[in-house]
Protein backbone atom coordinates (compact mmCIF):
# COMPACT_ATOMS: atom_id res chain seq x y z
CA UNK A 1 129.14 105.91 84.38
CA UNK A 2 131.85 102.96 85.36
CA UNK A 3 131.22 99.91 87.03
CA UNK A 4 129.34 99.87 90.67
CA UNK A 5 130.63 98.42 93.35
CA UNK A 6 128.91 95.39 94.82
CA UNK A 7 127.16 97.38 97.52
CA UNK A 8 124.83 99.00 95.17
CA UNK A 9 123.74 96.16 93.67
CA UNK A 10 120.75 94.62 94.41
CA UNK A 11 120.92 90.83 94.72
CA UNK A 12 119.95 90.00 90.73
CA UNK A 13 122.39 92.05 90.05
CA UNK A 14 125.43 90.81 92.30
CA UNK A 15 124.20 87.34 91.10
CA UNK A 16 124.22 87.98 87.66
CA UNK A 17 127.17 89.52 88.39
CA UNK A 18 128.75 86.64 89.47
CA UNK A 19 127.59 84.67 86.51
CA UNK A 20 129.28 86.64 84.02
CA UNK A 21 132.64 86.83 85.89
CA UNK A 22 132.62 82.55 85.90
CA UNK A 23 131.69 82.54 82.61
CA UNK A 24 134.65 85.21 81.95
CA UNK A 25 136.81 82.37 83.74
CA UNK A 26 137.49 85.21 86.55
CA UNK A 27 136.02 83.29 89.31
CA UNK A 28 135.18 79.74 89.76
CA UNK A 29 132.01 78.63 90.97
CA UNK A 30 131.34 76.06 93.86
CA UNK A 31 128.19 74.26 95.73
CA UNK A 32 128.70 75.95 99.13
CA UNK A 33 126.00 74.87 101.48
CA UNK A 34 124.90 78.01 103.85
CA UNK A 35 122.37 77.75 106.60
CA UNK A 36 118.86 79.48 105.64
CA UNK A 37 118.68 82.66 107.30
CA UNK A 38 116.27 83.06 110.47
CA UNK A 39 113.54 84.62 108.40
CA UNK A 40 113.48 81.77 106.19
CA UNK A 41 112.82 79.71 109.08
CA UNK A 42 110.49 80.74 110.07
CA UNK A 43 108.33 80.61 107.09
CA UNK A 44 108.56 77.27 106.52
CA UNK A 45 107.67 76.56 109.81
CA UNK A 46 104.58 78.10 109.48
CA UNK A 47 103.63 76.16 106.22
CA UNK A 48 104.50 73.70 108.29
CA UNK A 49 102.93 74.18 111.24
CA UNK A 50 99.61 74.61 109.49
CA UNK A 51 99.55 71.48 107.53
CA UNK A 52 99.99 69.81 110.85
CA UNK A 53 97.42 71.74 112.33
CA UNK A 54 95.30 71.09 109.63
CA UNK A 55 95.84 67.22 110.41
CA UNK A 56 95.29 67.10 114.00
CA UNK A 57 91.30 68.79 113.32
CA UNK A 58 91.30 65.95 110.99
CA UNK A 59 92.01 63.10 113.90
CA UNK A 60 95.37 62.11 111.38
CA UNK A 61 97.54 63.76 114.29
CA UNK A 62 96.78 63.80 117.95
CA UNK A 63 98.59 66.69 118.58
CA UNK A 64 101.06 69.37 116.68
CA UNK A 65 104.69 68.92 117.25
CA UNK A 66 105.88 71.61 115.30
CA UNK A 67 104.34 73.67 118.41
CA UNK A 68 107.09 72.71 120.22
CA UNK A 69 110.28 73.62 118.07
CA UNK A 70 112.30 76.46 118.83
CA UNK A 71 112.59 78.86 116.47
CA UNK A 72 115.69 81.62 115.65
CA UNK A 73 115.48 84.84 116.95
CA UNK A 74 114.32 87.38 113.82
CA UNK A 75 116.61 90.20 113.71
CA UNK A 76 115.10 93.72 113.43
CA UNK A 77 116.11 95.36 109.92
CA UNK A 78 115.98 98.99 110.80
CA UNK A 79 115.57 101.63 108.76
CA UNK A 80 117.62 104.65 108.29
CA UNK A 81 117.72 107.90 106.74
CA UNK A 82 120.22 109.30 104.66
CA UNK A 83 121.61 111.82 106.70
CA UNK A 84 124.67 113.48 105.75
CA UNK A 85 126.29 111.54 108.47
CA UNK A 86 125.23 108.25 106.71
CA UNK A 87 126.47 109.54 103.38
CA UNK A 88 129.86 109.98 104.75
CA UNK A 89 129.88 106.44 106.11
CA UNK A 90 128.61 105.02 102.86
CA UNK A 91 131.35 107.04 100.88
CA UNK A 92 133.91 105.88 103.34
CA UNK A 93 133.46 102.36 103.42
CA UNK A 94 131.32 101.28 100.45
CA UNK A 95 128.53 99.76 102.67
CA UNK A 96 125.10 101.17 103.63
CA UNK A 97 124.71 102.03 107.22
CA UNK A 98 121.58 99.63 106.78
CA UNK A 99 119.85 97.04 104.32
CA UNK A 100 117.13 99.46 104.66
CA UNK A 101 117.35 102.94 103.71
CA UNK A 102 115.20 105.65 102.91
CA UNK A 103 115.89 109.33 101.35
CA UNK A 104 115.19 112.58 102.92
CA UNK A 105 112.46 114.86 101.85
CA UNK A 106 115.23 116.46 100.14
CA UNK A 107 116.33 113.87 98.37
CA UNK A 108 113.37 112.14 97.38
CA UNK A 109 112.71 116.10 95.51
CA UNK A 110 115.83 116.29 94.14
CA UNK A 111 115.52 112.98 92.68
CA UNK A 112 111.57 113.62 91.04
CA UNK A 113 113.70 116.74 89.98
CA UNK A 114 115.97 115.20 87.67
CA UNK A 115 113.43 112.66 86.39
CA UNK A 116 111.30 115.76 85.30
CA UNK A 117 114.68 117.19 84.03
CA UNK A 118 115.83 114.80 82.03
CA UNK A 119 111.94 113.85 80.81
CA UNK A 120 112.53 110.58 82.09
CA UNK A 121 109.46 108.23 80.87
CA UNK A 122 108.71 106.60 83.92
CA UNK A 123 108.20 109.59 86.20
CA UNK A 124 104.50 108.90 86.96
CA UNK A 125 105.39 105.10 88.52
CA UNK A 126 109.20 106.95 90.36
CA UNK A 127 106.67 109.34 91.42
CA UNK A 128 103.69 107.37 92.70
CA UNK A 129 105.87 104.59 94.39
CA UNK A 130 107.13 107.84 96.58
CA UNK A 131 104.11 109.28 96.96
CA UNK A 132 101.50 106.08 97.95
CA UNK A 133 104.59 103.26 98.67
CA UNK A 134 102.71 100.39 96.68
CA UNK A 135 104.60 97.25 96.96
CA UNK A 136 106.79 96.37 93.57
CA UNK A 137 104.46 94.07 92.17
CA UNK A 138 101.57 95.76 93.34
CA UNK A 139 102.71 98.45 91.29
CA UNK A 140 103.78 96.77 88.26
CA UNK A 141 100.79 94.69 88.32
CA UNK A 142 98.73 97.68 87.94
CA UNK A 143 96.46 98.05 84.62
CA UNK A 144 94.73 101.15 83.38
CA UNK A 145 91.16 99.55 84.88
CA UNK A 146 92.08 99.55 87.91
CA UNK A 147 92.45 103.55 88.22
CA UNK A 148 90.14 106.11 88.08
CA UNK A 149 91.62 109.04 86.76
CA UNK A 150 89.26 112.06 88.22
CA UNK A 151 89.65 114.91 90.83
CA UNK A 152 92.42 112.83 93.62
CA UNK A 153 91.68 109.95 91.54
CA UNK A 154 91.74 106.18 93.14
CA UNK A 155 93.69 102.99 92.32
CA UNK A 156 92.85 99.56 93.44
CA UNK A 157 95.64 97.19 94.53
CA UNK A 158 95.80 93.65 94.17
CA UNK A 159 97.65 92.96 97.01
CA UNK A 160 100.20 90.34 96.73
CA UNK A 161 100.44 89.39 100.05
CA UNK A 162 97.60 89.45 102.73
CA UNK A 163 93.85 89.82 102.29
CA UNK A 164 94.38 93.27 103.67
CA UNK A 165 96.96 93.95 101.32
CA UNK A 166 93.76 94.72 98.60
CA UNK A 167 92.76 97.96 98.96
CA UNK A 168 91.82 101.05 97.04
CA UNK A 169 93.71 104.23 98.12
CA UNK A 170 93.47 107.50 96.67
CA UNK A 171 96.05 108.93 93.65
CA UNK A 172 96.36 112.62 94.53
CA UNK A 173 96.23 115.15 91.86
CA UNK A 174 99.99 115.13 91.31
CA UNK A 175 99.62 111.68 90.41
CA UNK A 176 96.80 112.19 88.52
CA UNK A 177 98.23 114.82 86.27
CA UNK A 178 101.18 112.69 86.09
CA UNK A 179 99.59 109.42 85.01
CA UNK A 180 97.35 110.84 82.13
CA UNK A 181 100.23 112.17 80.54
CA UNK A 182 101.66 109.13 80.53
CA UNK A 183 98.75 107.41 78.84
CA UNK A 184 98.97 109.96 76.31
CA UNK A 185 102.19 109.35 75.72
CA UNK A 186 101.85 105.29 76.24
CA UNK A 187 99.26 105.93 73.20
CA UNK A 188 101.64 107.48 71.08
CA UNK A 189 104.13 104.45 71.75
CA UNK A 190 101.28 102.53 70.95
CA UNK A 191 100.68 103.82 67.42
CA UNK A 192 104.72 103.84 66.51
CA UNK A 193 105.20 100.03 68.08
CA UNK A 194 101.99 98.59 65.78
CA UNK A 195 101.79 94.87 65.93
CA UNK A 196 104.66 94.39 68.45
CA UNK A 197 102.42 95.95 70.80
CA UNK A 198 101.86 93.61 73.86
CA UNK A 199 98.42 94.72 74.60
CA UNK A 200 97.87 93.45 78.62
CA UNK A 201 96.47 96.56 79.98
CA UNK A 202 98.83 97.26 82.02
CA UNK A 203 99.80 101.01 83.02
CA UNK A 204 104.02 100.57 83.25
CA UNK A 205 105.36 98.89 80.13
CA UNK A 206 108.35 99.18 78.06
CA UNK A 207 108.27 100.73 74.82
CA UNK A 208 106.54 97.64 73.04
CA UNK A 209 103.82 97.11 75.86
CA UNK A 210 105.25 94.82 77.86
CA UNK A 211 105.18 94.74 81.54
CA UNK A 212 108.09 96.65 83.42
CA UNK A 213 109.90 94.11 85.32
CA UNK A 214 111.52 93.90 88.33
CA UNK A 215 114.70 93.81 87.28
CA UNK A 216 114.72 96.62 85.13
CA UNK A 217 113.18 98.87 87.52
CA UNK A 218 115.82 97.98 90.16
CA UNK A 219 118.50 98.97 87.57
CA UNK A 220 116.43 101.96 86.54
CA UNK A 221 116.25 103.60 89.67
CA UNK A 222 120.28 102.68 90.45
CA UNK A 223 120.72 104.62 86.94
CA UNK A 224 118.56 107.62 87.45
CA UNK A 225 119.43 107.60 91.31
CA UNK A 226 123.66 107.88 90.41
CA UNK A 227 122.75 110.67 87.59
CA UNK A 228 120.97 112.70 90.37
CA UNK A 229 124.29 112.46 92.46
CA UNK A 230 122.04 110.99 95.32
CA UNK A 231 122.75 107.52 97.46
CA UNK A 232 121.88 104.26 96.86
CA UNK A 233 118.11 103.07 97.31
CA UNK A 234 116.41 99.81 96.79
CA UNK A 235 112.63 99.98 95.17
CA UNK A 236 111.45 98.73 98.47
CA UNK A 237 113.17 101.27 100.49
CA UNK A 238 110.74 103.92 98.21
CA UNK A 239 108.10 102.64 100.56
CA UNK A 240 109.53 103.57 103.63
CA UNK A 241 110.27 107.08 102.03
CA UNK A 242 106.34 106.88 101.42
CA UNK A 243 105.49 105.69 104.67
CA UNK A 244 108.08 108.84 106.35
CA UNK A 245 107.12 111.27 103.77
CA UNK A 246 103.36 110.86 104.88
CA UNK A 247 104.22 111.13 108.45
CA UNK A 248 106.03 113.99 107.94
CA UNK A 249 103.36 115.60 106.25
CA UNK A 250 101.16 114.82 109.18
CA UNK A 251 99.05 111.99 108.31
CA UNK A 252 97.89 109.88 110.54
CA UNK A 253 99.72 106.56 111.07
CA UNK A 254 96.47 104.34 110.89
CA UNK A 255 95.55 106.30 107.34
CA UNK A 256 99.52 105.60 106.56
CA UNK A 257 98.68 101.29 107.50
CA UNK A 258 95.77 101.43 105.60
CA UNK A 259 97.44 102.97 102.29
CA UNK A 260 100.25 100.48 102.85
CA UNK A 261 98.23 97.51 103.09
CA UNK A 262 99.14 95.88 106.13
CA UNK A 263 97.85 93.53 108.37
CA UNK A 264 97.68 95.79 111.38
CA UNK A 265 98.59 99.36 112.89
CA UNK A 266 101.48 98.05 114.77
CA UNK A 267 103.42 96.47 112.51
CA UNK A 268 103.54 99.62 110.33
CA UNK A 269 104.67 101.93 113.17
CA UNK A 270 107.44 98.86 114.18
CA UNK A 271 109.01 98.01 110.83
CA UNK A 272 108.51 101.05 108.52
CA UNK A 273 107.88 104.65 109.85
CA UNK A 274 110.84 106.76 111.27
CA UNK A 275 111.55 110.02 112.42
CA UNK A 276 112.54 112.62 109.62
CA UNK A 277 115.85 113.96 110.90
CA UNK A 278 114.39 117.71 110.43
CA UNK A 279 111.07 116.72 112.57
CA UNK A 280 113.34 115.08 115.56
CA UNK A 281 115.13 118.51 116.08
CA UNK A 282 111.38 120.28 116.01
CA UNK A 283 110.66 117.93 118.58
CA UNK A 284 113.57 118.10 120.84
CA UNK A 285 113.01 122.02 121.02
CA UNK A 286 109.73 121.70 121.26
CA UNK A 287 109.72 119.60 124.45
CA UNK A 288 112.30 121.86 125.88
CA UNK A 289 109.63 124.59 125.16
CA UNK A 290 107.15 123.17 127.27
CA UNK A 291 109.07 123.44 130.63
CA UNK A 292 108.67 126.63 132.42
CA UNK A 293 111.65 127.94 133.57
CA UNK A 294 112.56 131.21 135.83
CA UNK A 295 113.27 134.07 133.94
CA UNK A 296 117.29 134.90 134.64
């Protein structure tokens, strides 16, 4: 398949990357210092922030004075769509439009499709992750006792994140059929591995038992994304295809929060949910619709 260019790497890899080419002699290697990025920040000023809170209801501070630093502006990542005007850029330049992008409903088909195609092994977590958007870990944290594998079937997540990030969200029957086939066939795997078997529990392993990581799934879904002829997607952008996919087929943006785990209503409608490029057109001649005009 050739060598990728740095833009569809994701950051292990370009590191890696890296790594190999000054250990190749190819590059060399210096301590550069660069500024943390706003984001950054603004995380450890909340760990801050809270410790020193935490001191002044003890009477060891009188007051807070991380309440009175100024903090960077955060940027606002938005997220795209692969429209064929995005593709064109991307094919153009070598960079994505946006750090954050998310396939059509097209695409995200068309890519299931040659999963199915090929019999790809790991079309039940491919699948799921576009379906339900669990968060990477989430997902590869999963273990077969945390699902219940009946009718829509349910799955609870141990959220990595916030409180609200636990939850327990339905599988759909798709995901359902999908997922006890791939017991059956994790069984099977099972029986050839023997002792090598790395028995955890947990639902997406490799061929010996073991946990999935992340860095194999990133370069998994680079591989099977390139055979399917389709643009470049990170494993966190398969949430926001999630998050879109659900809103385009009409569920309600609170239901969408509440699958995704987070912390409030707004914050999914701000950061992950966009328009389908298909649904914006239905809307723009829809609103035209509305207006009564004279008949010429």
């Amino acid at each position: 398949m050739g060598t990728k260019p740095n833009s569809e790497l994701d950051p292990y890899e370009r590191k890696l990357r890296r790594r190999l080419q000054a250990a190749r002699g190819q590059t060399s290697v210096k301590a550069v210092w660069t500024p943390s990025s706003p984001g950054r920040i603004h995380k450890v000023h909340a760990v801050i922030r809270s410790a020193l809170t935490q001191a002044c209801k003890t009477g060891l501070l009188n007051h807070n004075p991380a309440q009175y630093v100024s903090l960077p502006r955060l940027s606002y990542r938005r997220a795209l769509v692969w429209t064929p005007e995005n593709i064109d850029f991307w094919r153009r330049t070598g960079e994505k439009p946006s750090s954050v992008m998310a396939w059509t409903e097209k695409q995200a088909g068309r890519f299931l499709d040659q999963i199915e195609k090929t019999e790809d092994r790991d079309i039940s977590l491919f699948h799921l992750a576009l379906t339900r958007g669990p968060r990477c870990q989430e997902m590869l944290n999963l273990k077969w006792s945390d699902m219940v594998l009946e009718d829509s079937g349910k799955v609870a997540i141990h959220g990595t994140k916030t409180p609200r990030s636990q939850r327990t969200i339905s599988l759909g029957k798709a995901n359902v059929e999908l997922l006890k086939k791939w017991r059956r066939a994790q069984k099977r795997e099972r029986g050839m591995s023997g002792k090598q078997w790395a028995d955890a529990g947990h639902v997406f392993t490799d061929k010996d038992g073991k946990r999935i990581t992340r860095q194999q799934l990133w370069r998994k879904l680079g591989d099977l994304a390139q055979e399917a002829g389709l643009p470049p997607v990170r494993i966190h952008d398969l949430r926001h295809c999630a998050a879109s996919l659900s809103l385009a087929a009409g569920t309600d943006l609170k239901v969408i929060s509440e699958m995704l785990g987070h912390r409030n209503y707004k914050y999914t409608a701000d950061t992950y949910v966009h328009v389908m490029p298909k649904h914006d057109q239905v809307a723009a001649e829809a609103v035209t619709g509305v207006i009564p005009r004279r008949a010429a």
